[in-house]
Structure formats: C-alpha cells, structure tokens
Protein backbone atom coordinates (compact mmCIF):
# COMPACT_ATOMS: atom_id res chain seq x y z
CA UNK A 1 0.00 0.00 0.00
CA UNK A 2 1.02 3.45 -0.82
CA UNK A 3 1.94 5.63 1.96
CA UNK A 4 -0.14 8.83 1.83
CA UNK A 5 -3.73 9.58 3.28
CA UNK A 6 -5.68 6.63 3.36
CA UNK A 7 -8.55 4.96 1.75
CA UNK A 8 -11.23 6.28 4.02
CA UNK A 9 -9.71 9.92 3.97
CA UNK A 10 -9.63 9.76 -0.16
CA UNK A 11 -13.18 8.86 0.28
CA UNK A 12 -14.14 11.67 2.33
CA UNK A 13 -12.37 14.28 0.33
CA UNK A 14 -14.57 16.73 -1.10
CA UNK A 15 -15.94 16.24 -4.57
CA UNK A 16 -15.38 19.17 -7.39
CA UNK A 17 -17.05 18.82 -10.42
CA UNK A 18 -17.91 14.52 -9.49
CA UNK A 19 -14.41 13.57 -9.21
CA UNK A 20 -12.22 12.56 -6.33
CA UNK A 21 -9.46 15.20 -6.14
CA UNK A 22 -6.55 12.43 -5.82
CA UNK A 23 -3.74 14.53 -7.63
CA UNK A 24 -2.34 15.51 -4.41
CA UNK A 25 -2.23 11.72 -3.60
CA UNK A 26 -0.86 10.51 -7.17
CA UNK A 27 2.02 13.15 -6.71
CA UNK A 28 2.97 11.87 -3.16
CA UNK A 29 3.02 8.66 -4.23
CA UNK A 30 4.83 9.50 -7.47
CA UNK A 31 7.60 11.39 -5.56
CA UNK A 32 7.97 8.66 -3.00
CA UNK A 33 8.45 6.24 -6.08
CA UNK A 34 10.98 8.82 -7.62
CA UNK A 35 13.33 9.28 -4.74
CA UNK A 36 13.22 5.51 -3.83
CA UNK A 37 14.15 4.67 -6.99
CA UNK A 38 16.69 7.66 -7.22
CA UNK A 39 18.14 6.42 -3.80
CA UNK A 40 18.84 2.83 -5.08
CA UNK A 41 20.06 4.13 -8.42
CA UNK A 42 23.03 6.48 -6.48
CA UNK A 43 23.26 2.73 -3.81
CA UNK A 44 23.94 0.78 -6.98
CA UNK A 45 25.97 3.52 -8.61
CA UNK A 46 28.10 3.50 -5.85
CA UNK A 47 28.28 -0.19 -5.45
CA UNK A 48 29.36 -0.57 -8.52
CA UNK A 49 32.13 2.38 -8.57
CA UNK A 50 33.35 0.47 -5.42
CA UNK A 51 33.59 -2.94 -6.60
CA UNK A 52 35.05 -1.87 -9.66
CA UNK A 53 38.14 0.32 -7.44
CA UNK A 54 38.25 -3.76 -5.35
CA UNK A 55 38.71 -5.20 -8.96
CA UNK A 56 41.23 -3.01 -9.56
CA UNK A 57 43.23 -2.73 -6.74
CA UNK A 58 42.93 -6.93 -6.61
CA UNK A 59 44.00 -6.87 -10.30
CA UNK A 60 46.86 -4.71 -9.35
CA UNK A 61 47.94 -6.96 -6.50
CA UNK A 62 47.83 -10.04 -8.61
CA UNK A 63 49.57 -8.15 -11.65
CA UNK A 64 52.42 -7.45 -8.61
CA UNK A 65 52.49 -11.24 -7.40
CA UNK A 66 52.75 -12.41 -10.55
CA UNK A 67 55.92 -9.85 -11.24
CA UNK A 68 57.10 -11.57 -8.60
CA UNK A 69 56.52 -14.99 -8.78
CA UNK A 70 58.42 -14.30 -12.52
CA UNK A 71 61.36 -12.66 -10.64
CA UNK A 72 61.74 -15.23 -7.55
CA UNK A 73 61.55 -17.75 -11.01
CA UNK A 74 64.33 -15.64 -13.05
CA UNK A 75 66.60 -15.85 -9.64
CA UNK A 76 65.96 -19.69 -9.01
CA UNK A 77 67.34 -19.86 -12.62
CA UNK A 78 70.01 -18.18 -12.34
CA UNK A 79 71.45 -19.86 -8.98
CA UNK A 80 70.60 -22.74 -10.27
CA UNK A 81 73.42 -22.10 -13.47
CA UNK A 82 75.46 -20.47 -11.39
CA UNK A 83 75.89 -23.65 -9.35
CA UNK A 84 76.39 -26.10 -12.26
CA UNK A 85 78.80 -23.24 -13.36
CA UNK A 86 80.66 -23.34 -9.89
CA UNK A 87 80.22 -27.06 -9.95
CA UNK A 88 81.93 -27.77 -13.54
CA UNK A 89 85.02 -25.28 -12.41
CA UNK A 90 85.24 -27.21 -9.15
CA UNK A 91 85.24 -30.41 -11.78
CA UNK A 92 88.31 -29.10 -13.19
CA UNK A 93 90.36 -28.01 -10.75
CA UNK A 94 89.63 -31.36 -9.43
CA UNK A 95 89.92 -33.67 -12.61
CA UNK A 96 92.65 -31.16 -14.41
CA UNK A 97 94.98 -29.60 -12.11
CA UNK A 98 97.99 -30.62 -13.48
CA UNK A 99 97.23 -30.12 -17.10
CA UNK A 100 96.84 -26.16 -15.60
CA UNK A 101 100.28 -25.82 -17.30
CA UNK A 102 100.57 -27.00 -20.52
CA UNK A 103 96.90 -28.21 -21.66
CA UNK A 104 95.72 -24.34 -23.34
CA UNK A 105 92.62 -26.47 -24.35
CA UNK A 106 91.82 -26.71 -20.23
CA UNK A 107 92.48 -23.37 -19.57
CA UNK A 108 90.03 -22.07 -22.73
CA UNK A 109 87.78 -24.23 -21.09
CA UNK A 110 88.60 -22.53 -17.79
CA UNK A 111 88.33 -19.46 -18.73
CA UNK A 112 85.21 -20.03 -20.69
CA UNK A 113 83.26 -20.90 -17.45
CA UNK A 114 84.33 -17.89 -15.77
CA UNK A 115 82.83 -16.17 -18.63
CA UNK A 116 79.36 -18.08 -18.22
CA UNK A 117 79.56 -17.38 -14.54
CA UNK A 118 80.62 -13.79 -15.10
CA UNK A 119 77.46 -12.95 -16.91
CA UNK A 120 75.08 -14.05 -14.68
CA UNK A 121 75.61 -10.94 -12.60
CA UNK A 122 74.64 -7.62 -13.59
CA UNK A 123 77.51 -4.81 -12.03
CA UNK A 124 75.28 -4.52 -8.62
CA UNK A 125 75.29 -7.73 -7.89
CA UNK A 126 79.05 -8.33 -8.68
CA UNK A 127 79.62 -5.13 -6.14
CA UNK A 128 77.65 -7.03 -3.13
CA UNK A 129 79.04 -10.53 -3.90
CA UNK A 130 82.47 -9.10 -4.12
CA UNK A 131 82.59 -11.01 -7.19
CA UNK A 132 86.36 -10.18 -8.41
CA UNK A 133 88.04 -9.53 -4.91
CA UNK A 134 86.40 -12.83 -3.77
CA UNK A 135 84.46 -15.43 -5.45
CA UNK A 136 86.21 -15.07 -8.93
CA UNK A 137 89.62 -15.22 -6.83
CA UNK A 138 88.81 -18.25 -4.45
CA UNK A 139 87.76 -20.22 -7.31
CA UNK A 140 90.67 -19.25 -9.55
CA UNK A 141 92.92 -20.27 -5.75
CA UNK A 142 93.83 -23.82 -7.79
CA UNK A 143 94.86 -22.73 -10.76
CA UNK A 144 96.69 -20.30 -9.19
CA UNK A 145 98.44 -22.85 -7.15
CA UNK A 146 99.41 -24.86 -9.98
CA UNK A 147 100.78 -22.18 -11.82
CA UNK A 148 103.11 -21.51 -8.82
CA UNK A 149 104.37 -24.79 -8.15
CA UNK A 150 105.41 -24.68 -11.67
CA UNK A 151 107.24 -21.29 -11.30
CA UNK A 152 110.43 -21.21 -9.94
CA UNK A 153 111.55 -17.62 -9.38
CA UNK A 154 115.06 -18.19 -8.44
CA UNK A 155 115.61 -20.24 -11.46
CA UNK A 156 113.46 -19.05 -14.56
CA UNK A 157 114.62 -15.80 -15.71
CA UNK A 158 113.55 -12.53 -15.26
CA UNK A 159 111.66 -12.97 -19.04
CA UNK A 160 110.57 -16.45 -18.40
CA UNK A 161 109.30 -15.19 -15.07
CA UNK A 162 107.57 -12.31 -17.16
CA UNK A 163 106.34 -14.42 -19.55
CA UNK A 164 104.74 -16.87 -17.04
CA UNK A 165 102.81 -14.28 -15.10
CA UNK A 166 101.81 -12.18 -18.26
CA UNK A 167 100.06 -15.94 -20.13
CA UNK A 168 99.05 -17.82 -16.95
CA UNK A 169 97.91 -15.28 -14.92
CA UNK A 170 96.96 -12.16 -15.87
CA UNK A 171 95.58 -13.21 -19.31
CA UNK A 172 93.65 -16.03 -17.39
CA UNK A 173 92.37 -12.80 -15.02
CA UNK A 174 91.72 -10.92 -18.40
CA UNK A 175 89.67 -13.48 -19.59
CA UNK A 176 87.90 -13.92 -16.43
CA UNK A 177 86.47 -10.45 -16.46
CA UNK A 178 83.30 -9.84 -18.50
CA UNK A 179 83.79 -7.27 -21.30
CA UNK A 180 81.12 -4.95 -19.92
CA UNK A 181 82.77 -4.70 -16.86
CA UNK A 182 85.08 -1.70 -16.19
CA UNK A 183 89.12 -1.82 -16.09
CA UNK A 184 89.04 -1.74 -12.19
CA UNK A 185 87.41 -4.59 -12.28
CA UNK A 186 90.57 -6.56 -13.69
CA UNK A 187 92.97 -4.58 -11.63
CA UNK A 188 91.22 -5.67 -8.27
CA UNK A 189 91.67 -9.47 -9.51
CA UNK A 190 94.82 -8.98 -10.66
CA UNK A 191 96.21 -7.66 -7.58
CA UNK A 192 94.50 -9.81 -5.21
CA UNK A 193 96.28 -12.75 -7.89
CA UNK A 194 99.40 -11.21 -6.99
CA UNK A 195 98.95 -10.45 -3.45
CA UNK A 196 97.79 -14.00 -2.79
CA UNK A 197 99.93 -16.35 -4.89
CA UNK A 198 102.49 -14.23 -6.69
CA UNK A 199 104.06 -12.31 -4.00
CA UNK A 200 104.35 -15.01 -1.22
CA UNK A 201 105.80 -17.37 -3.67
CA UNK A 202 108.54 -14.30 -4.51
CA UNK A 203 109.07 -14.03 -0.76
CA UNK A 204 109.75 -17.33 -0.23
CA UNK A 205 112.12 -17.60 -3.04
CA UNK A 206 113.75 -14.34 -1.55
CA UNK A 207 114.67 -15.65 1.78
CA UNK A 208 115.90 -19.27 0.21
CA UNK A 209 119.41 -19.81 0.06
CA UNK A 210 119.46 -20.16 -3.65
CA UNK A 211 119.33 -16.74 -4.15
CA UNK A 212 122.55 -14.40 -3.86
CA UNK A 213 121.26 -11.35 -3.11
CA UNK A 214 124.93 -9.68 -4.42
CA UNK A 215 124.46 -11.20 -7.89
CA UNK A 216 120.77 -11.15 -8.11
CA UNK A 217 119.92 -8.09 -6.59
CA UNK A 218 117.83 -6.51 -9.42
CA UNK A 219 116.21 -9.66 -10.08
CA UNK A 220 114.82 -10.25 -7.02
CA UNK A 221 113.98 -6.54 -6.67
C-alpha cells in the first residue's frame, strides 16, 4: 500500500465537479516512487564504482604477485646455473689440475666458465658478492696454485718469469672479467692474484738460500 492519506480519507475528500481530487495523492506517491528509486540508483551507482576500485586494486595486486613470482623464477634460474657453473670449475680443478700448465685447451675451457659465470651478474650484484676480490679469486685459488708450483723464481729468468705471469695469470684474469665490466674490475683481480699467490711465492724464493742477493739483486727486486 502506498503511503499517503488513506482509503477512508480519499473517500471523504470533497468532490469538485464529481471527481475525487486524488492529484495531491498521485504526486505523493509518485515522488515517493521517484526518490526511492533515485536512492537505489546512487546505492547501486556507488556499489558498482566500489567494486570496480576492489577489482582493480585486486588486479593490481595479482599483476604485482605475478611480477614476482616471474622474478623469484628468473633468480631460481640463475642460482641454479650459477651452481652447475661453480660445480663444472670445481670439476676441473679437481679432474685437471695438473694439465693447468701446458693443456691451453683446459684453460680455454677454464676461462670459458668464468665467462658463463661472469654474466650471470649484472655490475650490482658483482659489487655485493664481491665477485672479483672474492668469489672469482677463491675459485681461480687452484689454478693459481698450480701455476706456482710450476714457477720457480730463483731459477726461470727474469723474461721467463715475465712471460709466465703475463700468459698464466693475468691473461687467465683478463679473460675472467666480463667485457662490460670496467678496467678496475681486472685490476682488483689482478692484484689480489698477486697479493695471494704471486708475491708469497717471490718471498719465499727471496729468503731461500738459492738466491745471492749480491748477484741477483735486481732480479729479485
């Protein structure tokens, strides 16, 4: 039922002309129709604006866990190769050690892997890993080694000596660095080459007794 006057007060309403008067009525209960209808219409409206700003936002956080479920994939991948990488140079130093010297073919293949490995790290990541003041040199530590034990400073020459260090090591460090990488790069493994393998083998050829520091001086220097 319509709210408005009722049936019994439409009844008693005066008559004009032999009609019930019931404009007044039909515009009450038209305006009540209106503005209910007009007040759902701005409830929906806004129902609608809101669960289309939840679709979105829920869009948006599924758009961001899928960018990362893609990233957490990329990085799986890439420890994963970096492992076998690590892995296969481990291989070597473990399977080829002693070929360090003379097989060229094992250190191509060396220095190939270091390559491989080398690339899997953009420059920030090589900057937090430390990659050529630590992990490049602590995996290069056996080959270094090997290269030593060949090297005998206080009887090779001063060019053999040169000639050892400038084809075994440095060109193996040269190799080791990744071409977009920046000249410091080699210099940091370079020296910490030198300052771990090269040096303390010189020392210890310095304080031997095969060495006449008279005759030798500028050699040893």
């Amino acid at each position: 039922v319509m709210p408005g006057a009722s049936t019994t007060a439409i009844a008693s309403q005066s008559v004009n002309d032999g009609k019930i008067q019931v404009g007044e009525e039909l515009l009450h209960n038209i305006t009540f129709i209106l503005n209910t209808n007009e007040n759902k219409l701005h409830s929906s409206s806004h129902f609608v604006r809101s669960s289309q700003n939840k679709a979105n936002s829920l869009k948006s956080e599924v758009d961001a866990l899928e960018s990362q479920r893609k990233d957490i994939q990329s990085r799986i991948s890439k420890l994963q190769n970096v492992q076998d990488l690590m892995e296969e140079i481990e291989s070597m130093h473990r399977h080829h050690r002693r070929t360090y010297a003379t097989d060229e073919s094992r250190v191509r293949k060396l220095q190939s892997l270091f390559v491989k490995l080398g690339s899997n790290f953009n420059a920030e990541e090589k900057k937090s890993l430390q990659y050529y003041t630590m992990l490049a040199p602590s995996l290069l530590s056996s080959y270094f080694e090997k290269i030593m034990e060949v090297w005998d400073p206080n009887t090779y020459s001063f060019e053999k000596s040169t000639q050892l260090l400038k084809t075994k090591i440095i060109t193996m460090c040269t190799a080791v660095v990744v071409e977009s990488d920046d000249s410091s790069s080699l210099m940091s493994l370079v020296k910490v080459a030198f300052d771990s393998h090269v040096v303390p083998k010189v020392k210890k050829a310095l304080i031997s007794s095969n060495w006449d520091p008279v005759k030798e001086l500028e050699y040893g220097l």
